[in-house]
ModelCIF file with pLDDT and N, C-alpha, C, O atoms, coordinates in Angstrom:
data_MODEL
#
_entry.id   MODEL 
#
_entity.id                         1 
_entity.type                       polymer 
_entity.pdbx_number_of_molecules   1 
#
_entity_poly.entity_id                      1 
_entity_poly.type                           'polypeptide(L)' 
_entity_poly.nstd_linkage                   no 
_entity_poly.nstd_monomer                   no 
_entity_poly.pdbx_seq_one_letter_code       
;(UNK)(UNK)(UNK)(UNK)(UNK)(UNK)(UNK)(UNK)(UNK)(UNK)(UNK)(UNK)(UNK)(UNK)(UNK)(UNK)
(UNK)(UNK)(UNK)(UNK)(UNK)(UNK)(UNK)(UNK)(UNK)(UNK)(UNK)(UNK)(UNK)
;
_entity_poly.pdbx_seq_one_letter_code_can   XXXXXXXXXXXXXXXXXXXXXXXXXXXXX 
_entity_poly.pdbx_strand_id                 A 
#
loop_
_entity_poly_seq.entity_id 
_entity_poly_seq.num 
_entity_poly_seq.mon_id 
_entity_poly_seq.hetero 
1 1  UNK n 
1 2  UNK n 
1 3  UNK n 
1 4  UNK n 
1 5  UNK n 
1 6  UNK n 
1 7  UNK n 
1 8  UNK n 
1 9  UNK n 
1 10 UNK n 
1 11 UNK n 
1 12 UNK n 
1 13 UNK n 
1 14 UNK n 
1 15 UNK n 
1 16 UNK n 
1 17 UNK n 
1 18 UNK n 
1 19 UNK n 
1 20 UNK n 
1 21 UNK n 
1 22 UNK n 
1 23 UNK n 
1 24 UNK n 
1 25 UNK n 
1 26 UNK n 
1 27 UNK n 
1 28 UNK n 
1 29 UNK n 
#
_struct_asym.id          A 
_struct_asym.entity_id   1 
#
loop_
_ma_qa_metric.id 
_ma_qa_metric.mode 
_ma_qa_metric.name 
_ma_qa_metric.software_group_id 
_ma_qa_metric.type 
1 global pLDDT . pLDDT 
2 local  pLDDT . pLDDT 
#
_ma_qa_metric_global.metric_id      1 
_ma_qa_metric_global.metric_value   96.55 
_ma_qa_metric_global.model_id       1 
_ma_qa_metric_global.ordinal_id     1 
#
loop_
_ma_qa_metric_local.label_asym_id 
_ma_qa_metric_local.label_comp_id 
_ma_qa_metric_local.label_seq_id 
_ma_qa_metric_local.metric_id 
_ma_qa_metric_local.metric_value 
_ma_qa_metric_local.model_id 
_ma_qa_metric_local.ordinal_id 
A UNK 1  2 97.00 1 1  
A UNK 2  2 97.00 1 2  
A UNK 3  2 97.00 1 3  
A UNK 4  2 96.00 1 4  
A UNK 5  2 96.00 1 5  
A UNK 6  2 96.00 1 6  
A UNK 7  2 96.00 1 7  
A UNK 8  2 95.00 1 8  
A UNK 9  2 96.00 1 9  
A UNK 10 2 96.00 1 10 
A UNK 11 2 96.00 1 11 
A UNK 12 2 96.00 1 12 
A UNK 13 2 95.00 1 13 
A UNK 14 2 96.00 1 14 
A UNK 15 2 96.00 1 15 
A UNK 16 2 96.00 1 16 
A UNK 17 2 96.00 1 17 
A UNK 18 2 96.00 1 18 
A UNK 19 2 96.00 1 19 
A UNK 20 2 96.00 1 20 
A UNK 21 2 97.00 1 21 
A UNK 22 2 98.00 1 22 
A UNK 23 2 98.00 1 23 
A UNK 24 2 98.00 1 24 
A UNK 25 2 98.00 1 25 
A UNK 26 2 98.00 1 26 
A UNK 27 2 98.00 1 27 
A UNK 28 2 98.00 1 28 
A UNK 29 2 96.00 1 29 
#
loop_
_atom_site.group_PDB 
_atom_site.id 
_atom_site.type_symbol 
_atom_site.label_atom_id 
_atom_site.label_alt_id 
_atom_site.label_comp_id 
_atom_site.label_asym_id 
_atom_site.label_entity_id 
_atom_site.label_seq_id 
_atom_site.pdbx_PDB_ins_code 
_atom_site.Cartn_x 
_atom_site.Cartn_y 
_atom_site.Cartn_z 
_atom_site.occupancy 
_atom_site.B_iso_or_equiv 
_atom_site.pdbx_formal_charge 
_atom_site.auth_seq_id 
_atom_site.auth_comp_id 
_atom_site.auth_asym_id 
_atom_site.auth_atom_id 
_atom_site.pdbx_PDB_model_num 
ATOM 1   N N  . UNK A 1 1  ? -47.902 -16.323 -4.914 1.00 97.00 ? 1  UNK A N  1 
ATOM 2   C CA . UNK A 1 1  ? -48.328 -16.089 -3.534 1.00 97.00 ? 1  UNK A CA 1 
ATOM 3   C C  . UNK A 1 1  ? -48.837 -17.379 -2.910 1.00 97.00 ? 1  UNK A C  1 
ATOM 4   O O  . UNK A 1 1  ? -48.270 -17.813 -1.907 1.00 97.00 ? 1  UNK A O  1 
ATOM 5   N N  . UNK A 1 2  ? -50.030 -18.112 -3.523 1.00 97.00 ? 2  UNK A N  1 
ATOM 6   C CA . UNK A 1 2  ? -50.190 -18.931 -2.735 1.00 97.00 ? 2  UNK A CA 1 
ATOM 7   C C  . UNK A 1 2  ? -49.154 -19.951 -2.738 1.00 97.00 ? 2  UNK A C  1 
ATOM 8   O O  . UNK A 1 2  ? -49.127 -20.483 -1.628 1.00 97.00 ? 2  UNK A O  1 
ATOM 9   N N  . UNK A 1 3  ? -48.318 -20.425 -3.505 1.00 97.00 ? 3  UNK A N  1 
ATOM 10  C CA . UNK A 1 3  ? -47.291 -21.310 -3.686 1.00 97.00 ? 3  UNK A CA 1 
ATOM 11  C C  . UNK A 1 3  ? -45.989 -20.691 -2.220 1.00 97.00 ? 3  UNK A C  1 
ATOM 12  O O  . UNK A 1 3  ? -45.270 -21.595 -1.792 1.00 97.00 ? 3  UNK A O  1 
ATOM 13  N N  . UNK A 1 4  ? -45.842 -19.689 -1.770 1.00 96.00 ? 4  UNK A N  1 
ATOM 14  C CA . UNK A 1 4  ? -45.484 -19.350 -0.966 1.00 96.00 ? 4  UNK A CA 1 
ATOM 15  C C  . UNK A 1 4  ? -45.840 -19.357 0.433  1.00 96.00 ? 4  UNK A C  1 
ATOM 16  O O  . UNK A 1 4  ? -45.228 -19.509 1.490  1.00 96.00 ? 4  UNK A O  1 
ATOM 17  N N  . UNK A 1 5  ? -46.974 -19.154 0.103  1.00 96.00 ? 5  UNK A N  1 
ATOM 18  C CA . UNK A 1 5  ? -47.830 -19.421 1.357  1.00 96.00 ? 5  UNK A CA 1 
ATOM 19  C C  . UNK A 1 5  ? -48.040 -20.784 1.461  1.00 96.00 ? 5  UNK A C  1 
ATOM 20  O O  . UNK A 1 5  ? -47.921 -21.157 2.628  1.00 96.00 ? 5  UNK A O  1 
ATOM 21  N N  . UNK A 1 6  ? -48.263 -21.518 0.812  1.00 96.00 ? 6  UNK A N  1 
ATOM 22  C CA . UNK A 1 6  ? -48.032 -23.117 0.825  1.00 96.00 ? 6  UNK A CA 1 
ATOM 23  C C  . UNK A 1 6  ? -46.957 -23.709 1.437  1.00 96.00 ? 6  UNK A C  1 
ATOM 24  O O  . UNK A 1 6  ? -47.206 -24.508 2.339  1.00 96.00 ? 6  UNK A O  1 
ATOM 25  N N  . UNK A 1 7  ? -45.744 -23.477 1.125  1.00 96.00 ? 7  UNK A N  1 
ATOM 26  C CA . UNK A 1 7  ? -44.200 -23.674 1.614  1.00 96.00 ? 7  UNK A CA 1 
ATOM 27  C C  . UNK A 1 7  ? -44.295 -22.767 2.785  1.00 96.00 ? 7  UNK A C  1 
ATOM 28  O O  . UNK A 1 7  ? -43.994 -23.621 3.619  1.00 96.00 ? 7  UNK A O  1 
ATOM 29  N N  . UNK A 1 8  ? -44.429 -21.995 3.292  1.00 95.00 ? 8  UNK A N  1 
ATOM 30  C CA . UNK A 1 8  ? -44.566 -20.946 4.331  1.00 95.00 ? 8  UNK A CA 1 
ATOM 31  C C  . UNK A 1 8  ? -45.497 -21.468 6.192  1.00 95.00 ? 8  UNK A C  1 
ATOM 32  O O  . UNK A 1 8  ? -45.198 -21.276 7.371  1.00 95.00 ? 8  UNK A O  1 
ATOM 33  N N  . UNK A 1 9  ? -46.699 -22.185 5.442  1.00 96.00 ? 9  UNK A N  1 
ATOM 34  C CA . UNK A 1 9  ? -47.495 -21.761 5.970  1.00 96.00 ? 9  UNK A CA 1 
ATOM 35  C C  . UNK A 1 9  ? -48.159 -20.918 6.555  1.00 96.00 ? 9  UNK A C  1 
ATOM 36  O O  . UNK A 1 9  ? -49.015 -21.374 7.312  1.00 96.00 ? 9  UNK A O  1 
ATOM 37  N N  . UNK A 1 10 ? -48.082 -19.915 6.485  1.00 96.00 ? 10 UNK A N  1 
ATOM 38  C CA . UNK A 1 10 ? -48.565 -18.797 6.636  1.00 96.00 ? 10 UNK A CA 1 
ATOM 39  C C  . UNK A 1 10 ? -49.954 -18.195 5.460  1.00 96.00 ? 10 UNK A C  1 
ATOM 40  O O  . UNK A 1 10 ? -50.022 -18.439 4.255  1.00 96.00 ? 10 UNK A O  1 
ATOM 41  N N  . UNK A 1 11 ? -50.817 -17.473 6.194  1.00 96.00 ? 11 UNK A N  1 
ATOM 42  C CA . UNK A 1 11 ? -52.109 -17.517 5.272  1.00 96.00 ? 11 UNK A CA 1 
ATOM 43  C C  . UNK A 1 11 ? -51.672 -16.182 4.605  1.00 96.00 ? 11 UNK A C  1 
ATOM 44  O O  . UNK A 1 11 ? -50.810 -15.430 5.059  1.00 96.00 ? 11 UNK A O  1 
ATOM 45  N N  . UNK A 1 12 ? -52.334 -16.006 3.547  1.00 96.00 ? 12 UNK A N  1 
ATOM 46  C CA . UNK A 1 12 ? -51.874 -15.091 2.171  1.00 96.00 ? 12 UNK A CA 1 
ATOM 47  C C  . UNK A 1 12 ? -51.952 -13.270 3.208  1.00 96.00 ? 12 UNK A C  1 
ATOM 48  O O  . UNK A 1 12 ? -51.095 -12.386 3.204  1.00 96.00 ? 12 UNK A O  1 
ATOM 49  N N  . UNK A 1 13 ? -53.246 -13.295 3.930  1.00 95.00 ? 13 UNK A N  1 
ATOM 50  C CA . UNK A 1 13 ? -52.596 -11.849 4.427  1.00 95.00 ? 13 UNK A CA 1 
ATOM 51  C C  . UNK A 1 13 ? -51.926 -11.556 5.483  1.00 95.00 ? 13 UNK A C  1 
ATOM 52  O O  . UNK A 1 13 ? -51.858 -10.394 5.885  1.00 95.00 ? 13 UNK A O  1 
ATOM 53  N N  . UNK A 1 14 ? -51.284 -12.649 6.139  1.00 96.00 ? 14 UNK A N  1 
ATOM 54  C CA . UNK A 1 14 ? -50.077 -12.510 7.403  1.00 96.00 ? 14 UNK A CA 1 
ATOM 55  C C  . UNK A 1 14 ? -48.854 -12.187 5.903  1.00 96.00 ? 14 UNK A C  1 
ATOM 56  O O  . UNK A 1 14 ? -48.259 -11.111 5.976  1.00 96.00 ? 14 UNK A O  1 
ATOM 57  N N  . UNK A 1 15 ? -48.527 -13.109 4.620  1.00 96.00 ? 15 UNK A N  1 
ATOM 58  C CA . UNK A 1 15 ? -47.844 -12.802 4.546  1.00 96.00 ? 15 UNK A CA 1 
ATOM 59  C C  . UNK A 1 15 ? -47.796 -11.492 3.822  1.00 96.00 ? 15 UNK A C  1 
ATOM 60  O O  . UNK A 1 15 ? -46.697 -10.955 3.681  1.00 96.00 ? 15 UNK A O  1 
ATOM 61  N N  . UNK A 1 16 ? -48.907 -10.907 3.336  1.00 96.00 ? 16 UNK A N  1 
ATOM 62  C CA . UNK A 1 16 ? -48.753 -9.970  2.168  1.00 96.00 ? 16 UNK A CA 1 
ATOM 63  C C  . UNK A 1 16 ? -48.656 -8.715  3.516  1.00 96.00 ? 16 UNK A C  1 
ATOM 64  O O  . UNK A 1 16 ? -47.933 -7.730  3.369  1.00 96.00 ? 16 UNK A O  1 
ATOM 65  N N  . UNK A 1 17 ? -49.443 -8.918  4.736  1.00 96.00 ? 17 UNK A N  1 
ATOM 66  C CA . UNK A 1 17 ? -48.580 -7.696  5.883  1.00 96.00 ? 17 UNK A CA 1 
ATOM 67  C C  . UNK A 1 17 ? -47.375 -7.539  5.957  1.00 96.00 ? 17 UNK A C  1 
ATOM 68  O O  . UNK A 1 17 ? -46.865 -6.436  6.157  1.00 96.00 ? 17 UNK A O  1 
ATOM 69  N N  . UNK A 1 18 ? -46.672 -8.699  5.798  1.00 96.00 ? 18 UNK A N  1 
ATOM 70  C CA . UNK A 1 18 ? -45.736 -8.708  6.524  1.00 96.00 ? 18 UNK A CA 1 
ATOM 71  C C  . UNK A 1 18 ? -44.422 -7.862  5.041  1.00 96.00 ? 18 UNK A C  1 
ATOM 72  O O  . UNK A 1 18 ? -43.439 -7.132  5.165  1.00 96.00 ? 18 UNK A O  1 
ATOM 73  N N  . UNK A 1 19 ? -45.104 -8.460  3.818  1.00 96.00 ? 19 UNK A N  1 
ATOM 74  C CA . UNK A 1 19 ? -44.142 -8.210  2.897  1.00 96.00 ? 19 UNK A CA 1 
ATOM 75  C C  . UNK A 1 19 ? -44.446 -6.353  2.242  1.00 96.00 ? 19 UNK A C  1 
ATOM 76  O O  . UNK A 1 19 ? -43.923 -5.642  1.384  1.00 96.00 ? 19 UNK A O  1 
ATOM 77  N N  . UNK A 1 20 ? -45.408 -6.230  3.093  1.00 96.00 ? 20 UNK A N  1 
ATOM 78  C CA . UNK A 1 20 ? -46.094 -4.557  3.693  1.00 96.00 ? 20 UNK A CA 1 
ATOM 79  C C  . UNK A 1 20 ? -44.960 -3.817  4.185  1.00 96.00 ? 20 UNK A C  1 
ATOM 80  O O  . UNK A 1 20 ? -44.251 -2.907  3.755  1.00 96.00 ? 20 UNK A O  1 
ATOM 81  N N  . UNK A 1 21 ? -45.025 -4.474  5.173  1.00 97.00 ? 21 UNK A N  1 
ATOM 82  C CA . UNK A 1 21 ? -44.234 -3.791  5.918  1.00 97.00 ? 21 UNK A CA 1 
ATOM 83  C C  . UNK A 1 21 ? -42.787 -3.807  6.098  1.00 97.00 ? 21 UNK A C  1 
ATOM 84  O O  . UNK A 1 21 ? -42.354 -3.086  6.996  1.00 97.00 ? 21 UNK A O  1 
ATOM 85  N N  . UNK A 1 22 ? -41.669 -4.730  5.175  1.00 98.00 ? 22 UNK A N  1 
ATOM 86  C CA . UNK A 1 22 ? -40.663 -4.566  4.991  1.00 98.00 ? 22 UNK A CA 1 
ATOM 87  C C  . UNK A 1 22 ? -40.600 -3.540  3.521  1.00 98.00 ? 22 UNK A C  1 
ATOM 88  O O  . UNK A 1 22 ? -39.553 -2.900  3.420  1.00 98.00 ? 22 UNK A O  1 
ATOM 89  N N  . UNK A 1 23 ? -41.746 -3.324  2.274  1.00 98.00 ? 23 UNK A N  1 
ATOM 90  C CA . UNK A 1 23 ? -41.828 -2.601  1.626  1.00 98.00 ? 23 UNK A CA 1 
ATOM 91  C C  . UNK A 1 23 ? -42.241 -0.705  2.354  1.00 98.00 ? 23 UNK A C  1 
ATOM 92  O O  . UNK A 1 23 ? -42.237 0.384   1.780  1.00 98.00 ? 23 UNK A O  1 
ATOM 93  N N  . UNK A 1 24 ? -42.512 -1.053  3.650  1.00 98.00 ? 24 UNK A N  1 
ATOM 94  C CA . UNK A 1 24 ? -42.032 0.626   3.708  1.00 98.00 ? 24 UNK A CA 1 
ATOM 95  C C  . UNK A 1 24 ? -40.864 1.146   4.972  1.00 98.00 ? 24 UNK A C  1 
ATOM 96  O O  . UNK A 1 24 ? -40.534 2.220   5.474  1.00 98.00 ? 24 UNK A O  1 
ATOM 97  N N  . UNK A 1 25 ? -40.440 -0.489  5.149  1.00 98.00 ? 25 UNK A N  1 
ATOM 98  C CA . UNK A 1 25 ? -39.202 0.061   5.902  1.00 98.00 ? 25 UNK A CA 1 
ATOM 99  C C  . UNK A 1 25 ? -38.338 0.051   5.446  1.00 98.00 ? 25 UNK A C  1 
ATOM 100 O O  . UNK A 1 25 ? -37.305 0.169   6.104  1.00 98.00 ? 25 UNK A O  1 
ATOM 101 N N  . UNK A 1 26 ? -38.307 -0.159  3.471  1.00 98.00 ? 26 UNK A N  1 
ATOM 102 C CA . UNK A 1 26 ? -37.517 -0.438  2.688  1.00 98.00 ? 26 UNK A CA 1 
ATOM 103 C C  . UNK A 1 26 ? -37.417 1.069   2.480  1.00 98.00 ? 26 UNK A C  1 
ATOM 104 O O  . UNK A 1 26 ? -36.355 1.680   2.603  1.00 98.00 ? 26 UNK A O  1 
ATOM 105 N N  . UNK A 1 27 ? -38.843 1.764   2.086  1.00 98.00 ? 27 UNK A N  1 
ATOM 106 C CA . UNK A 1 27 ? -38.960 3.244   1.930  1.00 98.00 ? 27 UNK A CA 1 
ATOM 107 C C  . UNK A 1 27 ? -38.442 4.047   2.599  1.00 98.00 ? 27 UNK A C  1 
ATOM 108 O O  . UNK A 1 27 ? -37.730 4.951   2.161  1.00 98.00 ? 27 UNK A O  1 
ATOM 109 N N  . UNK A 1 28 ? -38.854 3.748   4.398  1.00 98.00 ? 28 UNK A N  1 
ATOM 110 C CA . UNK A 1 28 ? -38.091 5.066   4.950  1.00 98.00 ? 28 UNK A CA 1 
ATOM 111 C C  . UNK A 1 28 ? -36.540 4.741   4.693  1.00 98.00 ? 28 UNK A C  1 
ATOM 112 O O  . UNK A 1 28 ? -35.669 5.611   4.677  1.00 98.00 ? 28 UNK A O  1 
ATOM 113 N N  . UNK A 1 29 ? -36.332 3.486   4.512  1.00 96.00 ? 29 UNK A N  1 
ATOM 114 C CA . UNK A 1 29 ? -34.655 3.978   4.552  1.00 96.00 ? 29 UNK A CA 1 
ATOM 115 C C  . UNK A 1 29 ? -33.696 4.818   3.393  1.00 96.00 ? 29 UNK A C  1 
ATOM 116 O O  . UNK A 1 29 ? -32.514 5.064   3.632  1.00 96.00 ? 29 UNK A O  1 
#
């Protein structure tokens, strides 16, 4: 995570929302 967020820039809970929320639009589908 942070190694991602490093390369990313993005701070650890923009990305862990974000990887949120393709995990339940992964669900409804």
């Amino acid at each position: 995570l942070e190694t991602l967020c490093g390369k990313s820039g993005q701070s650890r809970s923009d990305f862990v929302r974000e990887a949120l929320r393709r995990q339940i639009r992964q669900a409804e589908f």
